[in-house]
Each structure stands twice: as structure tokens, then as C-alpha cells.
PDB file of N, CA and C in Angstrom:
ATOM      1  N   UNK A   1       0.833  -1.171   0.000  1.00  0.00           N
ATOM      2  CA  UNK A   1       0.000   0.000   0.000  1.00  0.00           C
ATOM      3  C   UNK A   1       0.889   1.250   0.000  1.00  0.00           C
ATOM      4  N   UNK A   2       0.642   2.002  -0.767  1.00  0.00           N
ATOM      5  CA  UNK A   2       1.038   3.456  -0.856  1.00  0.00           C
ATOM      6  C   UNK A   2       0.527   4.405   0.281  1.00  0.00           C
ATOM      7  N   UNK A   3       1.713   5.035   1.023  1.00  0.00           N
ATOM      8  CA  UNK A   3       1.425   6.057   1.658  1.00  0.00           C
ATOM      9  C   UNK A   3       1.436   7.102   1.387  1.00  0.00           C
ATOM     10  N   UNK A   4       0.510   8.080   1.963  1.00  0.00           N
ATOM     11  CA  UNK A   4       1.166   9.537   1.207  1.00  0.00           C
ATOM     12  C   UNK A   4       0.991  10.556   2.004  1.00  0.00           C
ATOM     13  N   UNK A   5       1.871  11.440   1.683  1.00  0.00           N
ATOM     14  CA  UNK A   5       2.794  12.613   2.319  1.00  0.00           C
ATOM     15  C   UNK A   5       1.794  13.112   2.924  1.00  0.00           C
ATOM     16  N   UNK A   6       2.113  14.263   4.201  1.00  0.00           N
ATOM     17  CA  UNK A   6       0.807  14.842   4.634  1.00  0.00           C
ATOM     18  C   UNK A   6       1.780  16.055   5.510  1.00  0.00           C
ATOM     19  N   UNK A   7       1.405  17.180   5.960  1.00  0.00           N
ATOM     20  CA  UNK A   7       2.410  18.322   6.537  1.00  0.00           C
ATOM     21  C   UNK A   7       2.121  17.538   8.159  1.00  0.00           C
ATOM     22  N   UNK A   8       2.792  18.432   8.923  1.00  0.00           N
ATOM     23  CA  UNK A   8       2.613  18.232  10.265  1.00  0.00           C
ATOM     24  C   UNK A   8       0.984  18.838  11.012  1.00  0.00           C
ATOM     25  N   UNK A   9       0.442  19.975   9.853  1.00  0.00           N
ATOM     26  CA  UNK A   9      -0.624  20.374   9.739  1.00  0.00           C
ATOM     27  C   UNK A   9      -1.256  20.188   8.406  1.00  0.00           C
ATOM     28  N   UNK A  10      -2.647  19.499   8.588  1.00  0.00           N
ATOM     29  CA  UNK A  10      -3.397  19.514   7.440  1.00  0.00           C
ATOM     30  C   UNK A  10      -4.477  20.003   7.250  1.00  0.00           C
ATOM     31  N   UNK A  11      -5.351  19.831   6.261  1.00  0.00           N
ATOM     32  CA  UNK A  11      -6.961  19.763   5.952  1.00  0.00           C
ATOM     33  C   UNK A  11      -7.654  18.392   6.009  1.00  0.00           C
ATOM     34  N   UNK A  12      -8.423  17.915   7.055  1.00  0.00           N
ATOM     35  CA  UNK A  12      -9.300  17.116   6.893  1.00  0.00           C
ATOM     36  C   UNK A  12     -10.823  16.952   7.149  1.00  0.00           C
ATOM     37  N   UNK A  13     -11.502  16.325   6.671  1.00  0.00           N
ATOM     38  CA  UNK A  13     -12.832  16.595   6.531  1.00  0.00           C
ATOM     39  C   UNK A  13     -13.221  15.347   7.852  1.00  0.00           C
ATOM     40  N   UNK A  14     -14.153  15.557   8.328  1.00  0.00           N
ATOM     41  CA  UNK A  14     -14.485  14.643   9.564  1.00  0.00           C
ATOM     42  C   UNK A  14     -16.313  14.586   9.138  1.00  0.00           C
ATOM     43  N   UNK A  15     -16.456  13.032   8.868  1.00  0.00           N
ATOM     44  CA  UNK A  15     -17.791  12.621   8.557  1.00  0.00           C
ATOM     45  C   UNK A  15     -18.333  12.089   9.492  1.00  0.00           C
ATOM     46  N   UNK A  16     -19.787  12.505   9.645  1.00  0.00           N
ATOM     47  CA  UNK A  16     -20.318  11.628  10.290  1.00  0.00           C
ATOM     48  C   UNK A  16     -21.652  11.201   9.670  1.00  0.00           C
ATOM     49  N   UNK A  17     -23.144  12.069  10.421  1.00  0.00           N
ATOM     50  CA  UNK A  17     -24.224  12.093   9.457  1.00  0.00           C
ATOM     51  C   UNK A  17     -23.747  13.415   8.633  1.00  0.00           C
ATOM     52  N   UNK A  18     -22.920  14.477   8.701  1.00  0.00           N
ATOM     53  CA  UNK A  18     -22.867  15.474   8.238  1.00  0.00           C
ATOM     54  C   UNK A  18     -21.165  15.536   8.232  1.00  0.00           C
ATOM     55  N   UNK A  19     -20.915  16.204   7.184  1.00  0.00           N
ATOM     56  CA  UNK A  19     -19.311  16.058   6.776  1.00  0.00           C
ATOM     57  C   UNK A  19     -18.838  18.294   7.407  1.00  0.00           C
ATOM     58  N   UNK A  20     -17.664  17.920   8.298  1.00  0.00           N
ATOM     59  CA  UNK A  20     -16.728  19.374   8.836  1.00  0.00           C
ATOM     60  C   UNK A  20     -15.540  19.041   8.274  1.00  0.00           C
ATOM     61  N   UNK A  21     -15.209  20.145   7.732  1.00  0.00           N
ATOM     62  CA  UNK A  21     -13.783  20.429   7.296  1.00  0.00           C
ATOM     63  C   UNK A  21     -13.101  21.484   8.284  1.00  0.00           C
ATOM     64  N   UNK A  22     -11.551  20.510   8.905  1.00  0.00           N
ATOM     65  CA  UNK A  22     -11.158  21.420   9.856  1.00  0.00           C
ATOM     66  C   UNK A  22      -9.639  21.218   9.313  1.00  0.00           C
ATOM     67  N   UNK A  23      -8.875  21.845  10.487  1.00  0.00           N
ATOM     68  CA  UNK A  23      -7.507  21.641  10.195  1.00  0.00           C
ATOM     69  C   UNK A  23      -7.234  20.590  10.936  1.00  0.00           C
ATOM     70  N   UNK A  24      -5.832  19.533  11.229  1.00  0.00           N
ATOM     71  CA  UNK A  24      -5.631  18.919  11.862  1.00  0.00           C
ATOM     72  C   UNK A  24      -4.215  18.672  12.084  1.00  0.00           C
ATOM     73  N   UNK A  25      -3.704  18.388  13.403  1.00  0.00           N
ATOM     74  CA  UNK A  25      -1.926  18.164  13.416  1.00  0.00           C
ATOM     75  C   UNK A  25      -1.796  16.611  13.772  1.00  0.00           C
ATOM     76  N   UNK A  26      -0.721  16.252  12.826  1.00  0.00           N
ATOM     77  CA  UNK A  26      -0.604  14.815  12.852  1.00  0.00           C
ATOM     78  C   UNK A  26       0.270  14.723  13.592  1.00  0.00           C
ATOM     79  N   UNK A  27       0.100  13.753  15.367  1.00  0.00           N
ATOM     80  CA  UNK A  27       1.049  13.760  15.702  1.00  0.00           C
ATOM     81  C   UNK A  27       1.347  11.960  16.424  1.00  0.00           C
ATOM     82  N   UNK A  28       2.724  11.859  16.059  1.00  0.00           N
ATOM     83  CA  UNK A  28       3.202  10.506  16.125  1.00  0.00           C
ATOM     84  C   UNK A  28       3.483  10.146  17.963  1.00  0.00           C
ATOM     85  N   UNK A  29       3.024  11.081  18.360  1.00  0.00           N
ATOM     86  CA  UNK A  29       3.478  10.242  19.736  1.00  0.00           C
ATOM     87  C   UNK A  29       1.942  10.353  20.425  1.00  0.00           C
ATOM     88  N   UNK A  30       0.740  10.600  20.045  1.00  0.00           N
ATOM     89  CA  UNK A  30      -0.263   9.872  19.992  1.00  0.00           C
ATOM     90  C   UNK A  30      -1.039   8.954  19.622  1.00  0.00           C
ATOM     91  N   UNK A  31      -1.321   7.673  20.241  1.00  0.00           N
ATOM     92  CA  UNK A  31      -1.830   6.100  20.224  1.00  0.00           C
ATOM     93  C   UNK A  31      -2.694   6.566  19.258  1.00  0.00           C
ATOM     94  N   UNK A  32      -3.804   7.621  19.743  1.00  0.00           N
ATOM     95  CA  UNK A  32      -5.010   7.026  19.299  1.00  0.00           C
ATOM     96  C   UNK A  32      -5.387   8.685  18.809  1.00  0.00           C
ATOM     97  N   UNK A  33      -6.482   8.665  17.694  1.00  0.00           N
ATOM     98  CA  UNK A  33      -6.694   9.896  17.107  1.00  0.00           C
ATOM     99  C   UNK A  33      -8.152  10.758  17.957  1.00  0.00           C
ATOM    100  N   UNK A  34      -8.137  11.959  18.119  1.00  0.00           N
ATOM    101  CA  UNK A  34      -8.869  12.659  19.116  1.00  0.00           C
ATOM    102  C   UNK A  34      -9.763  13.956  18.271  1.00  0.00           C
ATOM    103  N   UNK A  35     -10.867  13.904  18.303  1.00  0.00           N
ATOM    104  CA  UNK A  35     -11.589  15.004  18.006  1.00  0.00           C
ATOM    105  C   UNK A  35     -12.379  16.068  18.925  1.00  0.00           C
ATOM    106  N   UNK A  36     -12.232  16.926  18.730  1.00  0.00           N
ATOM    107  CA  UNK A  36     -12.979  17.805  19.954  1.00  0.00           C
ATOM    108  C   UNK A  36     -14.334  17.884  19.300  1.00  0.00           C
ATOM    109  N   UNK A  37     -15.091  17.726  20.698  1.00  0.00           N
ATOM    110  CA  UNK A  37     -16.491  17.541  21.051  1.00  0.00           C
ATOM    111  C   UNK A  37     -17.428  18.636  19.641  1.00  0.00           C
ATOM    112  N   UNK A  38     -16.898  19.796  19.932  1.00  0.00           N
ATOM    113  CA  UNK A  38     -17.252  20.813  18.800  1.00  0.00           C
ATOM    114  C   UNK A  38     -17.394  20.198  17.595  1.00  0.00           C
ATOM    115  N   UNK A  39     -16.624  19.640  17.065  1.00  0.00           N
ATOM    116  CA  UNK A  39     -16.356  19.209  15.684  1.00  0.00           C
ATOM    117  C   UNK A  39     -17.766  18.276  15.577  1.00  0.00           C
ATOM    118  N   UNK A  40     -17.088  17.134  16.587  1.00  0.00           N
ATOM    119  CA  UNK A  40     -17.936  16.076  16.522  1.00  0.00           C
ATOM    120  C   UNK A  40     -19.548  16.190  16.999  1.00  0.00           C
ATOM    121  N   UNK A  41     -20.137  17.237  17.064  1.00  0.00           N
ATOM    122  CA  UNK A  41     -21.163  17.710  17.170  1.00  0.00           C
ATOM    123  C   UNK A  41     -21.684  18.650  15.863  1.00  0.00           C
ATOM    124  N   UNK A  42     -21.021  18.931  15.532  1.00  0.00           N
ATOM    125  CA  UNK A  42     -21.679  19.533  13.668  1.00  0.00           C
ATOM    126  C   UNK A  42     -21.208  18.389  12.848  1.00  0.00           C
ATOM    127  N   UNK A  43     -20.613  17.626  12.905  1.00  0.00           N
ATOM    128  CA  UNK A  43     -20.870  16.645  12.277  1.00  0.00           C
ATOM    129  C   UNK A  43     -21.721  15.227  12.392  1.00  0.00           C
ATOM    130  N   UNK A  44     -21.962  15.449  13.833  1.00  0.00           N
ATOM    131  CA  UNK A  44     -23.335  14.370  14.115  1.00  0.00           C
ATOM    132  C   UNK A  44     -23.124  12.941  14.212  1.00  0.00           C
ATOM    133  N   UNK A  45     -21.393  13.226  15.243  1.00  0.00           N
ATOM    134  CA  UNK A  45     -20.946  11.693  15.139  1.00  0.00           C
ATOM    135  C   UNK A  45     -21.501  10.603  16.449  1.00  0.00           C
ATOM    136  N   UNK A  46     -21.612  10.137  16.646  1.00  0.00           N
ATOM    137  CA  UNK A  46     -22.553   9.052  17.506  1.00  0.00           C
ATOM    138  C   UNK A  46     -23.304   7.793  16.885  1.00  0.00           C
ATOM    139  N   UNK A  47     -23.558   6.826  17.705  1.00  0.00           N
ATOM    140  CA  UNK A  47     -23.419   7.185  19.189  1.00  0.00           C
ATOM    141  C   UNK A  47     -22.281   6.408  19.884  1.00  0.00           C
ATOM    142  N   UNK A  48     -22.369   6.694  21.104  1.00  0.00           N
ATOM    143  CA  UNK A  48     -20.810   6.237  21.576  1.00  0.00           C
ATOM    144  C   UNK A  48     -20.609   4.984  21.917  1.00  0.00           C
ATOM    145  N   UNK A  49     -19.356   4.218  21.396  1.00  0.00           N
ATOM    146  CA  UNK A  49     -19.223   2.763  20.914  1.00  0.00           C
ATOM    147  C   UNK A  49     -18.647   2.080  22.102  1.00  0.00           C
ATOM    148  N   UNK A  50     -17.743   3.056  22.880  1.00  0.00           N
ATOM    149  CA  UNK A  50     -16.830   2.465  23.920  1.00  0.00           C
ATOM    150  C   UNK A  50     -16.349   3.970  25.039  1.00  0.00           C
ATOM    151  N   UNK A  51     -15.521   3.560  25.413  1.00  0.00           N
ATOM    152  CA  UNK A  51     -14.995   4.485  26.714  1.00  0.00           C
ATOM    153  C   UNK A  51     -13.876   3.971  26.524  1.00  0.00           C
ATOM    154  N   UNK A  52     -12.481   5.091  26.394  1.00  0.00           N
ATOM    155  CA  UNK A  52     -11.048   4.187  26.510  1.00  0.00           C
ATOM    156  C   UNK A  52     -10.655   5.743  28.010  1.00  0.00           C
ATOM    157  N   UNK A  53      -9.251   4.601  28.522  1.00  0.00           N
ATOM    158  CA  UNK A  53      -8.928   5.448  29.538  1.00  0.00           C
ATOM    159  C   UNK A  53      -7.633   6.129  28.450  1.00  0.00           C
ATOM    160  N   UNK A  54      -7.416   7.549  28.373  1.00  0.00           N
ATOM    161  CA  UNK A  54      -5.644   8.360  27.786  1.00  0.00           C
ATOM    162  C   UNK A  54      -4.941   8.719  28.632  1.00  0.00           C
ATOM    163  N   UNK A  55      -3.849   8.200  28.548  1.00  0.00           N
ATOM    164  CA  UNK A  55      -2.805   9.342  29.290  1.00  0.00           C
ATOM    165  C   UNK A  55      -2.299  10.659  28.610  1.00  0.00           C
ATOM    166  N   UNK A  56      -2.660  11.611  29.714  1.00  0.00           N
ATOM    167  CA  UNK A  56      -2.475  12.962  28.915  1.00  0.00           C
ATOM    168  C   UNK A  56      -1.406  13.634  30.062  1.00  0.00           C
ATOM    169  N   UNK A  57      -0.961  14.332  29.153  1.00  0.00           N
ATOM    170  CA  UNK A  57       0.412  15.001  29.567  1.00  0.00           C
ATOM    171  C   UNK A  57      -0.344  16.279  30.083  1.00  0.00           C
ATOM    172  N   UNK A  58      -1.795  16.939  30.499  1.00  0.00           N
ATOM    173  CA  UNK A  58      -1.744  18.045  31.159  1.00  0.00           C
ATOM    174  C   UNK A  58      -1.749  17.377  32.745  1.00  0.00           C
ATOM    175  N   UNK A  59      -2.036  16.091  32.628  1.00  0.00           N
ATOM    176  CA  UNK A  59      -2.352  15.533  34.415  1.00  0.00           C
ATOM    177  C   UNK A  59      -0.975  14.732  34.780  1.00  0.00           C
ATOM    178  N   UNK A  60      -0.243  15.011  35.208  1.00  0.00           N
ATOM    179  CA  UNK A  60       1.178  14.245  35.498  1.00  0.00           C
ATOM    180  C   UNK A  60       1.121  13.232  35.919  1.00  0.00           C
ATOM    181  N   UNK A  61       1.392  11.746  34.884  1.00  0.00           N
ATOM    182  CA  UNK A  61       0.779  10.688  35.573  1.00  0.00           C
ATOM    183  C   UNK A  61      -0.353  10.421  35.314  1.00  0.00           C
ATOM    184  N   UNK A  62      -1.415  10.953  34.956  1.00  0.00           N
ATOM    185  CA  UNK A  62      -2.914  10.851  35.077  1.00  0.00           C
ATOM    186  C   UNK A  62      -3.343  10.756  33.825  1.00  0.00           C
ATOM    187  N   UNK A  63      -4.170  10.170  34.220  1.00  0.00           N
ATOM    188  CA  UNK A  63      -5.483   9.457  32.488  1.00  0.00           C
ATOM    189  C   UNK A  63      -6.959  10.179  33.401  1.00  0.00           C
ATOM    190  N   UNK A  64      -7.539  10.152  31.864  1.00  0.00           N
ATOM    191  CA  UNK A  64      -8.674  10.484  31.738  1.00  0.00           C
ATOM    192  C   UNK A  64      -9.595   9.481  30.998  1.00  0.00           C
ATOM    193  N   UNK A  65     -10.822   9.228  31.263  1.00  0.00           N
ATOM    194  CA  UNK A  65     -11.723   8.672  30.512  1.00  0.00           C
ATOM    195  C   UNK A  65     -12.280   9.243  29.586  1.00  0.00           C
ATOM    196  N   UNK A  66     -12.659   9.254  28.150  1.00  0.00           N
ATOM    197  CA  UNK A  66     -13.219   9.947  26.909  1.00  0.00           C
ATOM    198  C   UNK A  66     -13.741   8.970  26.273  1.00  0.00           C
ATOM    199  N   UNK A  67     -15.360   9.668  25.491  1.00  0.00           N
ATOM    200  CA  UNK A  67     -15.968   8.669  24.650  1.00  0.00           C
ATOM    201  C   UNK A  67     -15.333   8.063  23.038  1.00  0.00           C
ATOM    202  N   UNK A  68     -15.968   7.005  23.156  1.00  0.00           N
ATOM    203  CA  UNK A  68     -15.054   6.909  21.587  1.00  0.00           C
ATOM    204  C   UNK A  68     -16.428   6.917  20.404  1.00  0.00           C
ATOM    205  N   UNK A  69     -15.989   7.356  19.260  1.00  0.00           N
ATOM    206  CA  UNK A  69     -17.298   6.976  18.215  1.00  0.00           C
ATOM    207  C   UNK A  69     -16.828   6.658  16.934  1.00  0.00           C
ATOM    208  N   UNK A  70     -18.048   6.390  16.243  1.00  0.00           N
ATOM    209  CA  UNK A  70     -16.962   6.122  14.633  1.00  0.00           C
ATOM    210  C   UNK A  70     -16.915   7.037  14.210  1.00  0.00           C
ATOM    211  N   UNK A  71     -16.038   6.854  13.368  1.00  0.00           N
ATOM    212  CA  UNK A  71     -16.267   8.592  12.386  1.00  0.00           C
ATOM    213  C   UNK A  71     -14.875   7.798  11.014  1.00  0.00           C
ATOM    214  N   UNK A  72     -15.647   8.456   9.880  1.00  0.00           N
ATOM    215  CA  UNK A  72     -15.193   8.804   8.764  1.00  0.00           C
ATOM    216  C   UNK A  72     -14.057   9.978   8.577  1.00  0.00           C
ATOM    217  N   UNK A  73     -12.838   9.791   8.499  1.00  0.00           N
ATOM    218  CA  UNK A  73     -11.303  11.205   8.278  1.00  0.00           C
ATOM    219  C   UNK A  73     -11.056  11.061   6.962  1.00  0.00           C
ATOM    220  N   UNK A  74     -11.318  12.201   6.059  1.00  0.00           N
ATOM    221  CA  UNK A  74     -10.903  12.037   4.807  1.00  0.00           C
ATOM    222  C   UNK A  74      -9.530  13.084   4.600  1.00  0.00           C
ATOM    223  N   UNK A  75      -8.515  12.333   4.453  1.00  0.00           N
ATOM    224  CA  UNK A  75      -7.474  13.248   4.581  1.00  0.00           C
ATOM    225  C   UNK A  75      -6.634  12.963   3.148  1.00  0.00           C
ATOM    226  N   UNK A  76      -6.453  14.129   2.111  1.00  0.00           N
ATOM    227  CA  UNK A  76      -5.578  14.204   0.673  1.00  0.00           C
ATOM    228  C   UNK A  76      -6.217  13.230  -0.130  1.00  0.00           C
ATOM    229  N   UNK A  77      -7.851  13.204  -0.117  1.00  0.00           N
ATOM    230  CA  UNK A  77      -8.584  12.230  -0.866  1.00  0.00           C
ATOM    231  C   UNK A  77      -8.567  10.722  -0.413  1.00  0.00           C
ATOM    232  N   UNK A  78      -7.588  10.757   0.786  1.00  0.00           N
ATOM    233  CA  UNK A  78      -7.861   9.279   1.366  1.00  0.00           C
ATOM    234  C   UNK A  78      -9.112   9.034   2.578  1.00  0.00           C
ATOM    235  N   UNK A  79      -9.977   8.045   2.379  1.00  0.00           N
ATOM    236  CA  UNK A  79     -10.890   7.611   3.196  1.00  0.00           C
ATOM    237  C   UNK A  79     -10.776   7.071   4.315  1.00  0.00           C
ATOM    238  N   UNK A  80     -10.813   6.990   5.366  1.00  0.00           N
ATOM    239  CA  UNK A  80     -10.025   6.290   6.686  1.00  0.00           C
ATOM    240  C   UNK A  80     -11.211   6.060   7.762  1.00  0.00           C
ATOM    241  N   UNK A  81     -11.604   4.928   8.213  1.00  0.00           N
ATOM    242  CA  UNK A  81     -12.824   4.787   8.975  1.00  0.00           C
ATOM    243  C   UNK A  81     -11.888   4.237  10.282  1.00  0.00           C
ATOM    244  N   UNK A  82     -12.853   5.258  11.133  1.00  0.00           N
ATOM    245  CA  UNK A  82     -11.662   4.732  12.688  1.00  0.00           C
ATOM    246  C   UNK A  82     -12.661   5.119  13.947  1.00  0.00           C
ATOM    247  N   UNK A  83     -12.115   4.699  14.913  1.00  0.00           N
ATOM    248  CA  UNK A  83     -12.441   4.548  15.933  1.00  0.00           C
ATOM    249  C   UNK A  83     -11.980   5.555  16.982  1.00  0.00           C
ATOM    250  N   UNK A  84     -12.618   7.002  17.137  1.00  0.00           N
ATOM    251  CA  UNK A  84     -11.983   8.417  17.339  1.00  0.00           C
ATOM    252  C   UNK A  84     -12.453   8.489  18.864  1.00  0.00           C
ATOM    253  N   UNK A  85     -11.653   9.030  19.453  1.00  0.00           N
ATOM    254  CA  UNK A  85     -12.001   9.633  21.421  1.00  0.00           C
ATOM    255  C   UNK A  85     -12.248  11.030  21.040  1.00  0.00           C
ATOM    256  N   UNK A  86     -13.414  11.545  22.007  1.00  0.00           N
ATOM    257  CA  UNK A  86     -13.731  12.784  21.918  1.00  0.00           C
ATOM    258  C   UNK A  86     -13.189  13.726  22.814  1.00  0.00           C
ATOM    259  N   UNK A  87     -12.554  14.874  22.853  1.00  0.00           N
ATOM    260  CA  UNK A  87     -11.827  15.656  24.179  1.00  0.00           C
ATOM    261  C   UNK A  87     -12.527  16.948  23.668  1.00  0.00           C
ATOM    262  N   UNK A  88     -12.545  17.508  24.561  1.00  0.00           N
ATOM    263  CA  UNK A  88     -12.569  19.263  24.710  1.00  0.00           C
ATOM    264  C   UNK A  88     -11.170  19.743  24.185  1.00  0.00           C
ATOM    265  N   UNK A  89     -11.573  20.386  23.000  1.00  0.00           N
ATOM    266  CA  UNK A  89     -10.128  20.637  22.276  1.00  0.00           C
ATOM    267  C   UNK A  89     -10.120  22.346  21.624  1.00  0.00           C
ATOM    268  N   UNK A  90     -10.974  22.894  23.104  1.00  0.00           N
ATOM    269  CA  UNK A  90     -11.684  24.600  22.627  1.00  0.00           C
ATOM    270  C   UNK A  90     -10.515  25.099  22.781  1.00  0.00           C
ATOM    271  N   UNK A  91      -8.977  24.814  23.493  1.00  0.00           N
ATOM    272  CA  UNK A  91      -8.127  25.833  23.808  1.00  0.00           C
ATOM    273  C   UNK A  91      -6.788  25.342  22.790  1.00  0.00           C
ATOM    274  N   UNK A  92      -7.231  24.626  21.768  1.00  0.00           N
ATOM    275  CA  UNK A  92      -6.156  24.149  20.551  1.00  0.00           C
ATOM    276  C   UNK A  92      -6.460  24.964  19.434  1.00  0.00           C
ATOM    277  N   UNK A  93      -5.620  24.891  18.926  1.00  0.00           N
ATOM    278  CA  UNK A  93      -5.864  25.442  17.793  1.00  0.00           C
ATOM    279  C   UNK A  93      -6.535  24.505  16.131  1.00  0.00           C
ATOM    280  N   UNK A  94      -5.735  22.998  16.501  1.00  0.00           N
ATOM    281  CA  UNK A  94      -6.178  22.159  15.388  1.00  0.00           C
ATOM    282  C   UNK A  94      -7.206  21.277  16.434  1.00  0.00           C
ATOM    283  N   UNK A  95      -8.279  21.595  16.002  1.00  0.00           N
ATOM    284  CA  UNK A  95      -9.852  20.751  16.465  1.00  0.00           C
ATOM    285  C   UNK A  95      -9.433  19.083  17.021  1.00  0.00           C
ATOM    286  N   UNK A  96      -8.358  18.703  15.865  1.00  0.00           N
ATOM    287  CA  UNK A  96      -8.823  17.183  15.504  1.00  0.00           C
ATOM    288  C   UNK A  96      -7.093  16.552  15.682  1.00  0.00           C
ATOM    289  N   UNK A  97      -6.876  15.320  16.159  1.00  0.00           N
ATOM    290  CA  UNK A  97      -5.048  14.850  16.257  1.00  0.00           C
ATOM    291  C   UNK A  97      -5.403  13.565  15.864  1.00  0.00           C
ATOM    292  N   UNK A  98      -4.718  13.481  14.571  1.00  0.00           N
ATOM    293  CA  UNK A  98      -4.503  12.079  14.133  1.00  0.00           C
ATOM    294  C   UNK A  98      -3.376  11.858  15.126  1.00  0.00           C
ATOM    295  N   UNK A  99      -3.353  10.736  15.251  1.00  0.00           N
ATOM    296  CA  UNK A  99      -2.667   9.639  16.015  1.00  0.00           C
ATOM    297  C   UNK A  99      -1.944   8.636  15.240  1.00  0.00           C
ATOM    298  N   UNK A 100      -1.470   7.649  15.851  1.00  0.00           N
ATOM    299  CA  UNK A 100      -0.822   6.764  15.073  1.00  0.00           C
ATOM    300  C   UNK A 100      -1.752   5.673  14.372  1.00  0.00           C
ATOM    301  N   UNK A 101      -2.815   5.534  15.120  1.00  0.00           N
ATOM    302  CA  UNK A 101      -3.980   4.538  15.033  1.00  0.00           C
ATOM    303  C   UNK A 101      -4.175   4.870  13.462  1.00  0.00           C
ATOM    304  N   UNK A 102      -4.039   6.198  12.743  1.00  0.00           N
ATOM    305  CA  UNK A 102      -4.195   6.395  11.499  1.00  0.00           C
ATOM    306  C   UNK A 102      -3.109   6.370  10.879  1.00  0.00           C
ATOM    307  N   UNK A 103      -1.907   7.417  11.442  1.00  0.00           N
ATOM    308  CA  UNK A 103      -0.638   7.408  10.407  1.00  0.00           C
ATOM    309  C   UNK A 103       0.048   6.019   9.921  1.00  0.00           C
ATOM    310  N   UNK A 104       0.093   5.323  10.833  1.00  0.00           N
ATOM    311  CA  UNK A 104       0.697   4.587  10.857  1.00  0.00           C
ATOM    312  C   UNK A 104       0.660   3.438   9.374  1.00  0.00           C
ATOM    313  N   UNK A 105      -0.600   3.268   9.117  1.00  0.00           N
ATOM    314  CA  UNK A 105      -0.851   2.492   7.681  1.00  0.00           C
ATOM    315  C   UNK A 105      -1.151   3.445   6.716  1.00  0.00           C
ATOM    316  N   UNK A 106      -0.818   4.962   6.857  1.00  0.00           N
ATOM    317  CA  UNK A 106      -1.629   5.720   5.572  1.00  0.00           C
ATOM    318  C   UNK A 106      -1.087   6.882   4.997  1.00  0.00           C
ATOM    319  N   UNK A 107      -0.002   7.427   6.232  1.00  0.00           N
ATOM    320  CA  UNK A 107       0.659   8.258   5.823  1.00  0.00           C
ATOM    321  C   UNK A 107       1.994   8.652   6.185  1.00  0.00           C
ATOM    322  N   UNK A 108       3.283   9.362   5.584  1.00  0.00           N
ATOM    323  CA  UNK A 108       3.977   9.755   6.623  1.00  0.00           C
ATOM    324  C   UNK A 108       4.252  11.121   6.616  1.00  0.00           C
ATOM    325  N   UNK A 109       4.701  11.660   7.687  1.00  0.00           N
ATOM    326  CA  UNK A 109       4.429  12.953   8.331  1.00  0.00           C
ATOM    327  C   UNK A 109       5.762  13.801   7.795  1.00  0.00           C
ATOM    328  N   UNK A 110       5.626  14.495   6.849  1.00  0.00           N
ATOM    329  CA  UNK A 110       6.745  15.580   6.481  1.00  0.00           C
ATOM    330  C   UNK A 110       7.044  16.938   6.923  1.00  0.00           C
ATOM    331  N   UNK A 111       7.606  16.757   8.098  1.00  0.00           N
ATOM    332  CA  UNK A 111       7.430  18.247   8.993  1.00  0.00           C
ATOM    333  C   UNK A 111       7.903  19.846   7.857  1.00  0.00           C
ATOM    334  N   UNK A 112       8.805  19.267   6.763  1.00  0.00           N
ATOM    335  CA  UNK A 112       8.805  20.771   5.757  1.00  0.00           C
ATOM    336  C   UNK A 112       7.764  21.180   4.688  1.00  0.00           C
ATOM    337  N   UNK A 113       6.440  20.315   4.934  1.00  0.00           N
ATOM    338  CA  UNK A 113       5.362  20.283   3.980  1.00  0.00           C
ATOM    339  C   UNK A 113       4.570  21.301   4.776  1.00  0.00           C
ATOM    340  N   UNK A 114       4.259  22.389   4.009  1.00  0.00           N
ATOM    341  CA  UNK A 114       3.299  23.374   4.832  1.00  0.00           C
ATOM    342  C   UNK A 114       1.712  23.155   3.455  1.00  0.00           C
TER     343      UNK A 114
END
């Protein structure tokens, strides 16, 4: 399978019953890919499939529980159906963090690609 290039920041569209186009930062030292609640509410993603526990680097040591749902990432015309955790992501700037759960089979990350 062909991978293909993608910046450290992109454009991706996030489907659910209704398709958002946001920006997104691909980042490799996250497991799993994360959408903020915002997003995933104009796009009408539900309903919620599971509960995973994250470790997040604002709680030292500490995880949090977040819902997970499906959702459709269409990123450089590629289709990607995954299994997304929802966070409050109002004080980021990119809505949405691919994770490895995606890069990993689909793309690789060219930090001089703007």
C-alpha cells in the first residue's frame, strides 16, 4: 500500500451524518486519534461505541476517561474509517489529532510540507 505525504498540519474533513472540514496536526506520539467535542457535534458523530482510559500530559501521571465513536477522516482524498475519542479541544488550535492509530498504515508525516 502506498502512503502519502501529509504536513505536520493539514486539511481534513471529519464525517459523520454530516461532513466538517477542519484543520488537523498529525502527531506521532499519539496512540489514538482525538476530536474535539465541537467538531464532533456539527458533524453528528454518535453514538458512543466504547470508553477508553488516555494518558495525557496536562495531568502528570494521570489518564482520563473519553468517549469513543466512529467517524469517517478524509485526509488528501484518502478515506479512513476509525475509531476516534472525543476531548474538549476549545483551547487548541487544530480541532482534531490524528494519532498513530491512522498514520501509521496511511501516511507519513513531512514536517517541511506546509
Amino acid at each position: 500500500m502506498t502512503k502519502i505525504l501529509v504536513g505536520l498540519i493539514d486539511k481534513v474533513k471529519v464525517k459523520g451524518k454530516k461532513t466538517v472540514e477542519t484543520i488537523a496536526k498529525f502527531d506521532t506520539g499519539a496512540k489514538r486519534t482525538s476530536i474535539d467535542m465541537g467538531i464532533a457535534a456539527k458533524a453528528m458523530l454518535g453514538p458512543v461505541v466504547d470508553v477508553v482510559k488516555v494518558k495525557t500530559a496536562s495531568l502528570k501521571g494521570g489518564y482520563v476517561k473519553r468517549p469513543v465513536v466512529e467517524a469517517e477522516i478524509h485526509i488528501c482524498g484518502k478515506r479512513v474509517k476509525i475509531k476516534a475519542n472525543i476531548e474538549d479541544r476549545v483551547h487548541s488550535k487544530q480541532k482534531v489529532l490524528i494519532g498513530r492509530d491512522i498514520i501509521k498504515s496511511n501516511f507519513i508525516v513531512d514536517l517541511d510540507k506546509v
